[in-house]
C-alpha atoms as a PDB file:
ATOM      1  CA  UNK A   1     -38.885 -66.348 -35.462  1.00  0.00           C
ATOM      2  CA  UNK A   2     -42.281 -64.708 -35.425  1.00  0.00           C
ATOM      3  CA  UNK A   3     -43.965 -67.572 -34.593  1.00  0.00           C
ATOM      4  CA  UNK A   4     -41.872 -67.515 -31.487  1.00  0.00           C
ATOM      5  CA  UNK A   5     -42.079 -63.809 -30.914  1.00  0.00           C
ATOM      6  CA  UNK A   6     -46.187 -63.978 -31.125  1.00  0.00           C
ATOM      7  CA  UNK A   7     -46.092 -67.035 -28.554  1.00  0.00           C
ATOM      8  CA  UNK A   8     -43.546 -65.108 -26.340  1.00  0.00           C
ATOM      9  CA  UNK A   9     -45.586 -62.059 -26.540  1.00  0.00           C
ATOM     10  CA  UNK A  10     -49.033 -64.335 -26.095  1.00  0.00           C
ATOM     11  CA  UNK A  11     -47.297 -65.810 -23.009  1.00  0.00           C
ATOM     12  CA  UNK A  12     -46.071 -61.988 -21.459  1.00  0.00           C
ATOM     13  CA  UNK A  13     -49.595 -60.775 -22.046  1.00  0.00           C
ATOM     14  CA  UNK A  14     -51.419 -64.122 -19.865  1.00  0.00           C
ATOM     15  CA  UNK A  15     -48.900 -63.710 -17.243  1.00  0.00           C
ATOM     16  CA  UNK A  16     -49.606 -60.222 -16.974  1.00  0.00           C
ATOM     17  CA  UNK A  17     -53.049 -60.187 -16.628  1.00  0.00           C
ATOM     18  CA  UNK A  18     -52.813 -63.555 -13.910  1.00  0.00           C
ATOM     19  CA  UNK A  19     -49.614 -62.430 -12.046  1.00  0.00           C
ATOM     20  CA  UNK A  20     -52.062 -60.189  -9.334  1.00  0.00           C
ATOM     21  CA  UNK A  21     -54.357 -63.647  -9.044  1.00  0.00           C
ATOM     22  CA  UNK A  22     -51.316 -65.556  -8.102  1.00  0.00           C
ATOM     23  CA  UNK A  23     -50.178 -62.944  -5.779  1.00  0.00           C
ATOM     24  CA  UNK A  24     -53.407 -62.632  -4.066  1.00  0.00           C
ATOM     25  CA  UNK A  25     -53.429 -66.679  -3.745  1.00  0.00           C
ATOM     26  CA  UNK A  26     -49.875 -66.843  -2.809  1.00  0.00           C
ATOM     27  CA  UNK A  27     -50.653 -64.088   0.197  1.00  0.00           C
ATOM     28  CA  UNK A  28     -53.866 -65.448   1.296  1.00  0.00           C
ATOM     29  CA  UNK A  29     -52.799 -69.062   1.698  1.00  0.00           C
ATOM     30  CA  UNK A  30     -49.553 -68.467   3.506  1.00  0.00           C
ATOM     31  CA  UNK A  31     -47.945 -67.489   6.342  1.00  0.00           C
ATOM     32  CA  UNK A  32     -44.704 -66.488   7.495  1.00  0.00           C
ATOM     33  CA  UNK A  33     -43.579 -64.803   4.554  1.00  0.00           C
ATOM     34  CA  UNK A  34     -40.612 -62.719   4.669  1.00  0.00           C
ATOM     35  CA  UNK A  35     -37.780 -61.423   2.955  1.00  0.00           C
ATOM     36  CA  UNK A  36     -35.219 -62.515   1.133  1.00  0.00           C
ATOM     37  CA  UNK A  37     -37.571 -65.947   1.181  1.00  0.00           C
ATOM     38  CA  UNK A  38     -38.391 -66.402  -2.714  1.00  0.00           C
ATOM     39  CA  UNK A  39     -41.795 -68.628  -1.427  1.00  0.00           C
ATOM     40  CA  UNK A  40     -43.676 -68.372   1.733  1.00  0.00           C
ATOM     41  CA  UNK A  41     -42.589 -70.726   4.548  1.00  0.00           C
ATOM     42  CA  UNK A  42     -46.076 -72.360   5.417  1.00  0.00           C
ATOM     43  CA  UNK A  43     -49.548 -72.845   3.629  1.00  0.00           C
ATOM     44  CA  UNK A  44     -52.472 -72.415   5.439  1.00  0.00           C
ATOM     45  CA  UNK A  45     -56.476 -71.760   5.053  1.00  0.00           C
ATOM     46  CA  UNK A  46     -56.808 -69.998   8.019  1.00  0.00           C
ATOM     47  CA  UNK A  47     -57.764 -66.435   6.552  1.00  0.00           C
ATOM     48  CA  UNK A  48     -59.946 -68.148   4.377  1.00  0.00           C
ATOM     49  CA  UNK A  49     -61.555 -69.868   7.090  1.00  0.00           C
ATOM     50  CA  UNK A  50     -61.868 -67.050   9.054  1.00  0.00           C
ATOM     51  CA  UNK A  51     -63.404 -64.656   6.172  1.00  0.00           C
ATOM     52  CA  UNK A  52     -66.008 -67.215   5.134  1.00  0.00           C
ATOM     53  CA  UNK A  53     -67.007 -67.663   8.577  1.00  0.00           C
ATOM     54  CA  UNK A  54     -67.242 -63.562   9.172  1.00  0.00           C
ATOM     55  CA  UNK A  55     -70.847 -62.493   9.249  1.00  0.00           C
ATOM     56  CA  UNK A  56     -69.226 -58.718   7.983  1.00  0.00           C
ATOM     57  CA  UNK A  57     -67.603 -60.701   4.986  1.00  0.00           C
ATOM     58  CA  UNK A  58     -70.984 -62.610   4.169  1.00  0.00           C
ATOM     59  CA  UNK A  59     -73.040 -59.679   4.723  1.00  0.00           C
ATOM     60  CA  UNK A  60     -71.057 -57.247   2.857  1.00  0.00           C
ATOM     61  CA  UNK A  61     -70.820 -60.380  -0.371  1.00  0.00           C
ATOM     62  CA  UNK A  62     -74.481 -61.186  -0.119  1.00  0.00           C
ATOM     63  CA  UNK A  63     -75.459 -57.549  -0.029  1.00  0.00           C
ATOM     64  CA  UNK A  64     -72.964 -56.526  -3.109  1.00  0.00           C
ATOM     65  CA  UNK A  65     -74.458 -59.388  -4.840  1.00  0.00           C
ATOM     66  CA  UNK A  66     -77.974 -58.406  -4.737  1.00  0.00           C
ATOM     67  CA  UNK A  67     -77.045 -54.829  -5.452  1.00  0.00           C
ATOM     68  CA  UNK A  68     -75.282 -56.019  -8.694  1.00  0.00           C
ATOM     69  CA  UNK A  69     -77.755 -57.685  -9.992  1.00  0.00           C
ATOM     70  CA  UNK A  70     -80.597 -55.307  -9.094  1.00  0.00           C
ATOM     71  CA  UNK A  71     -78.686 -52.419 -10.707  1.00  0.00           C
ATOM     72  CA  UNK A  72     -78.198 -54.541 -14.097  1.00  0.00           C
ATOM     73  CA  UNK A  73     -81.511 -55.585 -14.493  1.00  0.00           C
ATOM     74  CA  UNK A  74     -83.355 -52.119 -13.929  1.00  0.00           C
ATOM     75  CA  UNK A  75     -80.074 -50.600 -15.893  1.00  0.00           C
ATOM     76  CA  UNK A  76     -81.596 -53.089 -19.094  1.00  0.00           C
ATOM     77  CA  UNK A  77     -85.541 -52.523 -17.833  1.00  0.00           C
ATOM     78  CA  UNK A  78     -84.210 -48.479 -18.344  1.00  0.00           C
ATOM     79  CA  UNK A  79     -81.858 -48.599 -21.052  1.00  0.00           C
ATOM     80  CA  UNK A  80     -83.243 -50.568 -23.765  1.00  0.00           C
ATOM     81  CA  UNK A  81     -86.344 -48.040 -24.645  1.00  0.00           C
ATOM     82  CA  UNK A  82     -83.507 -45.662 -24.727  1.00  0.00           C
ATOM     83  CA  UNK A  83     -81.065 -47.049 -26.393  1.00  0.00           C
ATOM     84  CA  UNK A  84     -83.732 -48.179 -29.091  1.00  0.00           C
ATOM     85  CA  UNK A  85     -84.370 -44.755 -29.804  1.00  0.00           C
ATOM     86  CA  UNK A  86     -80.803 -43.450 -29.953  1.00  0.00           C
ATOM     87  CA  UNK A  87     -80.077 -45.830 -32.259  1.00  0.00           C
ATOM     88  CA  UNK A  88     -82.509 -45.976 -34.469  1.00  0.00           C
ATOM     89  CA  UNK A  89     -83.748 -42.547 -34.531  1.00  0.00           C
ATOM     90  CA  UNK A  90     -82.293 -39.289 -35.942  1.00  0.00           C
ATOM     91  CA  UNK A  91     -84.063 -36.304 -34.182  1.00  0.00           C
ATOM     92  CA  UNK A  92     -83.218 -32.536 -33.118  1.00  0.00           C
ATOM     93  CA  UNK A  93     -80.973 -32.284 -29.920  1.00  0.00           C
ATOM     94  CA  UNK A  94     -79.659 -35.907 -30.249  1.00  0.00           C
ATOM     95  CA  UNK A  95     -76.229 -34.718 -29.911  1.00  0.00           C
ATOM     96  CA  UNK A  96     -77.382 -32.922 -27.044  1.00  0.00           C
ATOM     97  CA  UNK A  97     -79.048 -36.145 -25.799  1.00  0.00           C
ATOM     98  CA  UNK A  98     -76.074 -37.848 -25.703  1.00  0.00           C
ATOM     99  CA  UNK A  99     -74.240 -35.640 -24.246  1.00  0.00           C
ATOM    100  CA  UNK A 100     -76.454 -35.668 -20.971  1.00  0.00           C
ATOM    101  CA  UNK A 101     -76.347 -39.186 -21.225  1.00  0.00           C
ATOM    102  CA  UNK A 102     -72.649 -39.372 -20.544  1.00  0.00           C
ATOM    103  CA  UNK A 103     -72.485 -36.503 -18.369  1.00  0.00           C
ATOM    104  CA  UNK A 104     -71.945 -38.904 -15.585  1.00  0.00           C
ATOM    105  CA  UNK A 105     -69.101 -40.658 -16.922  1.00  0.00           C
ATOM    106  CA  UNK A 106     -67.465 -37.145 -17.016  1.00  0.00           C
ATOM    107  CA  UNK A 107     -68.359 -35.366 -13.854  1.00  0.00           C
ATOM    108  CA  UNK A 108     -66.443 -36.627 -10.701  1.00  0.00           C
ATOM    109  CA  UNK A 109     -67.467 -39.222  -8.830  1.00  0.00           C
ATOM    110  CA  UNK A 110     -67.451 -37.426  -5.736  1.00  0.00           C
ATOM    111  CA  UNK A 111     -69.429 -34.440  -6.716  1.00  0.00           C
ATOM    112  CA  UNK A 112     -72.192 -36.849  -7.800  1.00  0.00           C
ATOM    113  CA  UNK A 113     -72.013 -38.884  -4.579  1.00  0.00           C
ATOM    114  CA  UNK A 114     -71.987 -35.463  -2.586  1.00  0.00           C
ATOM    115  CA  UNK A 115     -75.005 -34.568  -4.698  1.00  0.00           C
ATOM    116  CA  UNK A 116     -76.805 -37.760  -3.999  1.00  0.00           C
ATOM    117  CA  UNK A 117     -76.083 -37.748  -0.438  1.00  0.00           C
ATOM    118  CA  UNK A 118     -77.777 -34.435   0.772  1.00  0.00           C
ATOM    119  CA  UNK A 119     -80.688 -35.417  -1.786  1.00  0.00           C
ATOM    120  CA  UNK A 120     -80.924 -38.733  -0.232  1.00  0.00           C
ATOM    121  CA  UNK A 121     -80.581 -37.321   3.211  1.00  0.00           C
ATOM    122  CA  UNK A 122     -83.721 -35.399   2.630  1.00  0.00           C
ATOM    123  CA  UNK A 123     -85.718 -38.121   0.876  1.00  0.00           C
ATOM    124  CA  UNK A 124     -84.968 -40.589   3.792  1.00  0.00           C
ATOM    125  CA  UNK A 125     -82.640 -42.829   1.005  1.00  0.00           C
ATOM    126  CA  UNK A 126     -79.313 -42.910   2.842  1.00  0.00           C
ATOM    127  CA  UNK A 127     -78.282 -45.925   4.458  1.00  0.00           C
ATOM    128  CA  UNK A 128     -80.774 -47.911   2.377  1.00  0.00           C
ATOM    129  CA  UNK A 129     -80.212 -50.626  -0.016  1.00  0.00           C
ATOM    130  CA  UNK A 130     -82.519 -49.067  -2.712  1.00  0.00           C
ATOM    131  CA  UNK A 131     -80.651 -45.634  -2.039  1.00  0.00           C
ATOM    132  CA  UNK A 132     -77.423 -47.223  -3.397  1.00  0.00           C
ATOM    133  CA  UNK A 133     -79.225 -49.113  -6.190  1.00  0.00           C
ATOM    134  CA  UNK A 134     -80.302 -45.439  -6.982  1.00  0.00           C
ATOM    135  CA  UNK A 135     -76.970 -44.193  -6.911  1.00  0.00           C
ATOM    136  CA  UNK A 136     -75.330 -47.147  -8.949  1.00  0.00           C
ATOM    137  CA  UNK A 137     -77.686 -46.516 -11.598  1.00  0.00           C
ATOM    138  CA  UNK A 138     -76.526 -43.398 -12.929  1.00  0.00           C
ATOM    139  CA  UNK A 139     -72.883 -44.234 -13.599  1.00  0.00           C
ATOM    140  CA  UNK A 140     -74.009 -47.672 -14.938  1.00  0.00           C
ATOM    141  CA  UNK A 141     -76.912 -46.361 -17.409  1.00  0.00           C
ATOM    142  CA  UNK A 142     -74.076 -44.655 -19.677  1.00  0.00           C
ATOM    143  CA  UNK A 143     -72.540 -47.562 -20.760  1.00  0.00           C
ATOM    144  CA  UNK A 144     -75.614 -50.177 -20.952  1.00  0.00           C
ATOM    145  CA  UNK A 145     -76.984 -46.988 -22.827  1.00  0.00           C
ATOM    146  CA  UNK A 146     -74.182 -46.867 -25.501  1.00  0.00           C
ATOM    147  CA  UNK A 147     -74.022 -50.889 -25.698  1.00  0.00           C
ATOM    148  CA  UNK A 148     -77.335 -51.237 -26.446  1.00  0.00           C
ATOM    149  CA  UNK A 149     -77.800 -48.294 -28.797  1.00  0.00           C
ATOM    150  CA  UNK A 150     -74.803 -49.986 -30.768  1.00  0.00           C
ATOM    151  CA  UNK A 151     -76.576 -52.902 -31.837  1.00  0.00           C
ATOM    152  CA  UNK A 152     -79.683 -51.130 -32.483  1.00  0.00           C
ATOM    153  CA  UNK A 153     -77.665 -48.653 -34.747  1.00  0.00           C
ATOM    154  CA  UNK A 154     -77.286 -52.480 -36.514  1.00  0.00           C
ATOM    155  CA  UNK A 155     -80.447 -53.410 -36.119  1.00  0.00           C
ATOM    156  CA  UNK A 156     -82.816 -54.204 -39.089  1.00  0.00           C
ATOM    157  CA  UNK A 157     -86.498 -53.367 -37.983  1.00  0.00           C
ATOM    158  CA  UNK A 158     -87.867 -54.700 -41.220  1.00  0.00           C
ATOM    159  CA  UNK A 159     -88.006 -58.394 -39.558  1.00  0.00           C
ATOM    160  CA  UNK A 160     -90.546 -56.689 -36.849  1.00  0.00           C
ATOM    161  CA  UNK A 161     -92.557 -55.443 -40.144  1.00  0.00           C
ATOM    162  CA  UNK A 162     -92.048 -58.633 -41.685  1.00  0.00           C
ATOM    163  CA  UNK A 163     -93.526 -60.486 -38.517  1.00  0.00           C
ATOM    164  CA  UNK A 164     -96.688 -58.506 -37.504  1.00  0.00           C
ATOM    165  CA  UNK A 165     -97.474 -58.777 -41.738  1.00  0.00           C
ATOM    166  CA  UNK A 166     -97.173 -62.257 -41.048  1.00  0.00           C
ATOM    167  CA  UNK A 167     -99.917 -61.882 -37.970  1.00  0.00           C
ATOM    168  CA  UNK A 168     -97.591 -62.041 -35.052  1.00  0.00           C
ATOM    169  CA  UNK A 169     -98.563 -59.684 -31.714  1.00  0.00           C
ATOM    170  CA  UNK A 170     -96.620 -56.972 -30.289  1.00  0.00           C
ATOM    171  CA  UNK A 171     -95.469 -59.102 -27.156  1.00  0.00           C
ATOM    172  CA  UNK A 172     -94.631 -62.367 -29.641  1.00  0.00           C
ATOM    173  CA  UNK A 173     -92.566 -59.614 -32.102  1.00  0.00           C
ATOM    174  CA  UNK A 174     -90.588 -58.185 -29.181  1.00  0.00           C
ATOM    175  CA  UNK A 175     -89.791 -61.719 -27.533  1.00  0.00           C
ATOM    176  CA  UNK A 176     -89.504 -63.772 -30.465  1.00  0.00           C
ATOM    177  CA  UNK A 177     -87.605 -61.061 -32.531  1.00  0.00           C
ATOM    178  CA  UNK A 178     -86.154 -58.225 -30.660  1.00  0.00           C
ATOM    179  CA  UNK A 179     -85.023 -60.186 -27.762  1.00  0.00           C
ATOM    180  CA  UNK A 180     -83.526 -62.577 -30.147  1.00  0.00           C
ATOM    181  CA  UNK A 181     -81.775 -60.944 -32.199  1.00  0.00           C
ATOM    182  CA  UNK A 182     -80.553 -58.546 -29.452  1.00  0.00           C
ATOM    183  CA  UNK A 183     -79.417 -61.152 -27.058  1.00  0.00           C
ATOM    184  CA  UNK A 184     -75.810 -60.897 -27.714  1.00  0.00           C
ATOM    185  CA  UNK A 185     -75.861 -57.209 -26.485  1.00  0.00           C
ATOM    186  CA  UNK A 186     -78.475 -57.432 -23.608  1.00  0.00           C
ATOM    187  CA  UNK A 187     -75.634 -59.917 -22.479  1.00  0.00           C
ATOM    188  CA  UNK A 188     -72.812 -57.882 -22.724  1.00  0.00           C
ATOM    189  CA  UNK A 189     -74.975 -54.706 -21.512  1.00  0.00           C
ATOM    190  CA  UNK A 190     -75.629 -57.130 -18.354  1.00  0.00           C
ATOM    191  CA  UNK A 191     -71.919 -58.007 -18.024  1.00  0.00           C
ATOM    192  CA  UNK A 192     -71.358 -54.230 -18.090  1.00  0.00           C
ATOM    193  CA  UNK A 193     -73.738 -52.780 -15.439  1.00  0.00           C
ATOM    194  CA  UNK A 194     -72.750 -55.670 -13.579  1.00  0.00           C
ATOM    195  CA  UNK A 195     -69.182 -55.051 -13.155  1.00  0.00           C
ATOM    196  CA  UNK A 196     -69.808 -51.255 -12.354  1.00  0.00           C
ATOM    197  CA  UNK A 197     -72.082 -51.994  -9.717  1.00  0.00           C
ATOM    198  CA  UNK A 198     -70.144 -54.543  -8.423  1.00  0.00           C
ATOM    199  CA  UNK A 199     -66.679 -52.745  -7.969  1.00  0.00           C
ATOM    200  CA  UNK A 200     -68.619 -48.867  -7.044  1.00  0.00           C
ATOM    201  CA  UNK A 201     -66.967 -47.961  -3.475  1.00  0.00           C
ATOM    202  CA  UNK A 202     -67.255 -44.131  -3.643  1.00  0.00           C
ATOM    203  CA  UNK A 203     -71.519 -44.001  -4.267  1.00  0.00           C
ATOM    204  CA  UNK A 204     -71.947 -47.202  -1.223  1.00  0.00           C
ATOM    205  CA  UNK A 205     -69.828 -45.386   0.880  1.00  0.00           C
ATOM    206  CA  UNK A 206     -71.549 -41.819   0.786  1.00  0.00           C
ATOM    207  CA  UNK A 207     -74.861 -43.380   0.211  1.00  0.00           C
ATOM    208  CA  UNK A 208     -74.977 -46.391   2.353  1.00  0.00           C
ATOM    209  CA  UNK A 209     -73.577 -44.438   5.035  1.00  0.00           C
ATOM    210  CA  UNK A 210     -71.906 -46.877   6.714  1.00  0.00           C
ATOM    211  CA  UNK A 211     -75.628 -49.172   7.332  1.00  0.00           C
ATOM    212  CA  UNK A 212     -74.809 -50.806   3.487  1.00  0.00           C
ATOM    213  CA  UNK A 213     -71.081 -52.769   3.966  1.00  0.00           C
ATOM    214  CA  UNK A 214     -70.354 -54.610   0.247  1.00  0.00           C
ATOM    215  CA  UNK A 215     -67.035 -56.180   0.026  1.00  0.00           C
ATOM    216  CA  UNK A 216     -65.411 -52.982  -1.819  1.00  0.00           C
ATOM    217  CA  UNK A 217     -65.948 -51.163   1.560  1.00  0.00           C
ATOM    218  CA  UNK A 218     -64.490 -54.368   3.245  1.00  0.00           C
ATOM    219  CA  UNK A 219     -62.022 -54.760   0.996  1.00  0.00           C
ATOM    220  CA  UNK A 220     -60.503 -50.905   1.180  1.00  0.00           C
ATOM    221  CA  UNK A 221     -60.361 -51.229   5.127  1.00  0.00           C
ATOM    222  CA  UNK A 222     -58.150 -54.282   5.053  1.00  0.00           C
ATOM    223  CA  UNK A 223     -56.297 -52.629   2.638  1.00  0.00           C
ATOM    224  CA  UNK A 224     -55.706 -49.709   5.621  1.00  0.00           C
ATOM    225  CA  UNK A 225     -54.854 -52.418   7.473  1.00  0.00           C
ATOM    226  CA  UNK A 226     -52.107 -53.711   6.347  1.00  0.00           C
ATOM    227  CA  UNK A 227     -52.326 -57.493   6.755  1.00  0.00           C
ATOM    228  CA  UNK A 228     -51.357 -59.022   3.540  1.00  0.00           C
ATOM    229  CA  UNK A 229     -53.495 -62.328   3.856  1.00  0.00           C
ATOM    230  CA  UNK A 230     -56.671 -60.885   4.659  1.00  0.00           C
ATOM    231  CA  UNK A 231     -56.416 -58.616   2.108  1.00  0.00           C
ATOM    232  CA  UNK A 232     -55.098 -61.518  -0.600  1.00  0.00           C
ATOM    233  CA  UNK A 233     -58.313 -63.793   0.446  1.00  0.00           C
ATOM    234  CA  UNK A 234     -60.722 -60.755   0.265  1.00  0.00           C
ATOM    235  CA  UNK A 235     -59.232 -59.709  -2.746  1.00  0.00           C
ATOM    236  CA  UNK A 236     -60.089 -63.009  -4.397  1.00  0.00           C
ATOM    237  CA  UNK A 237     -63.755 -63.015  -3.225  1.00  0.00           C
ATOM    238  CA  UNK A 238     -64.089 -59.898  -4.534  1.00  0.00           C
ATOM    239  CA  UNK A 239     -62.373 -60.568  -8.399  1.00  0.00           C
ATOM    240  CA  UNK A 240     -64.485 -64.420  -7.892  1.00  0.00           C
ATOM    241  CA  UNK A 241     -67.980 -62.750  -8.907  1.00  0.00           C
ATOM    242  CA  UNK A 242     -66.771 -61.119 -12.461  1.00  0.00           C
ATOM    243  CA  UNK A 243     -65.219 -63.528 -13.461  1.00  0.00           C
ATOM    244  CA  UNK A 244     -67.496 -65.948 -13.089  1.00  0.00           C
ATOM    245  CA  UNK A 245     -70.028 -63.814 -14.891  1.00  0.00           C
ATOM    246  CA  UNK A 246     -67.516 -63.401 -18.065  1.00  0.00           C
ATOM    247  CA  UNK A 247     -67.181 -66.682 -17.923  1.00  0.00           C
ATOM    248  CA  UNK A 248     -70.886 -67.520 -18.480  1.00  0.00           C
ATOM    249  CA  UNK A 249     -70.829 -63.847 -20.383  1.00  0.00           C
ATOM    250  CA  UNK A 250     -68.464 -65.573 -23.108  1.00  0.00           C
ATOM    251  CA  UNK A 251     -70.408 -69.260 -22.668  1.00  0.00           C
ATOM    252  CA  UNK A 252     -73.814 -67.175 -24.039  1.00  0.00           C
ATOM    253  CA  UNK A 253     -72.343 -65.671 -26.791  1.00  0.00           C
ATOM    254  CA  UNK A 254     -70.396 -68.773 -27.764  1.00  0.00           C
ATOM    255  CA  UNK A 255     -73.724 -70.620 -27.615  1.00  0.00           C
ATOM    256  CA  UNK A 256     -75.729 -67.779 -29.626  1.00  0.00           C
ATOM    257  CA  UNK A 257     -72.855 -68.182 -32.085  1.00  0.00           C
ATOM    258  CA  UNK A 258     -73.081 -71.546 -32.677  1.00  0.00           C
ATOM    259  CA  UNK A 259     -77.049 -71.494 -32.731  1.00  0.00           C
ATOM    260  CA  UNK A 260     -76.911 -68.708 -35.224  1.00  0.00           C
ATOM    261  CA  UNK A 261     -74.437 -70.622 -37.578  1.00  0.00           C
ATOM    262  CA  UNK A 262     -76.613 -74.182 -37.201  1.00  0.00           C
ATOM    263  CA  UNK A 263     -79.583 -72.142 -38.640  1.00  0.00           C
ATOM    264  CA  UNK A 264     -77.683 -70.536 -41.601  1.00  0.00           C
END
């Protein structure tokens, strides 16, 4: 009986989490849909058609794509001298540290982006693609911050010691050592800043100004649209990116799993 219950409960859970996938799927590849019909009436790949050959849908995709990953690689370039020290270190005003930190994560979105956007205005940033990497970097830095400071809270600096004893440089202790053993995190700090950057609306909207379209922006005015297959195949473009980056998220740390346990 509880054998059954956990595999009922497993099987709740899955369908759950995939039941909006299948409804964006069922939406965007069908037509004539209407009620009381349990299942649409006819399949097509019009939509689909039409959104991959919509220079809006491929400009707002490519440019939310290069904003993603610019934002999670200075987020890392920014975070990890940080985080080292938050984690390692016990100083005066730490607490205080943190808390300024995180302030972003608890102010409203909107007062930041309000912020941002007169500041922006006067420093000739709005409607730029490094204005909104700007802005995506402060609500993404908290939590690359805290991931990163985790593992270093973890982290045994007696192998650095151990290696520049044994002769090794600075540059061959931090790539053959730190790196290393911080990989797991740097991943997961990545899949982090990623996802934030990726799915921001509020900060592209008030900083790009309307000049910087990603495929949030896209996807909120078909939303105010109203036509459910448009928004089904954007909706699908926009979920494709994360999950293809958990998927090679969990394929790293899988791999640095098994590498760790061949060498032990």
């Amino acid at each position: 009986m509880k054998k059954f219950l956990s595999y009922f409960l497993r099987f709740t859970l899955y369908l759950i989490l995939i039941a909006p996938f299948l409804l964006f799927i069922v939406y965007g590849f069908s037509t004539r849909w209407f009620f009381p019909a349990p299942f649409p009436v006819e399949w097509t790949t019009v939509t689909l058609d039409r959104a991959l050959n919509d220079s809006r849908t491929l400009t707002g995709l490519r440019d939310g794509l290069t904003i993603a990953v610019i934002v999670s690689l200075l987020s890392l370039l920014l975070a990890f001298p940080a985080a080292r020290v938050m984690g390692l270190r016990q100083f005066k005003g730490r607490q205080l540290a943190w808390l300024l930190l995180f302030l972003p994560t608890v102010v409203p979105p909107l007062a930041i982006g309000m912020g941002l956007n007169i500041l922006f205005l006067q420093l000739g940033l709005a409607g730029t693609i490094f204005g909104v990497v700007l802005a995506h970097l402060i609500p993404t830095l908290p939590y690359t911050i805290f991931t990163l400071s985790s593992a270093f809270a973890r982290y045994d600096e007696n192998f650095e010691h151990q290696a520049l004893a044994l002769g090794a440089s600075p540059i061959q202790i931090f790539f053959n050592v730190t790196l290393r053993m911080m990989t797991p995190s740097l991943v997961v700090a990545t899949l982090f800043a990623f996802l934030v950057s990726w799915s921001q609306y509020l900060l592209t909207l008030l900083i790009g100004g309307g000049k910087v379209i990603t495929l949030p922006i896209l996807l909120f005015a078909a939303a105010s649209g109203g036509n459910p297959s448009t928004i089904g195949i954007k909706s699908l473009l926009f979920v494709l990116p994360p999950v293809l980056v958990i998927a090679f998220t969990a394929r790293e740390l899988t791999r640095h799993g098994e590498d760790i346990r061949e060498q032990y």
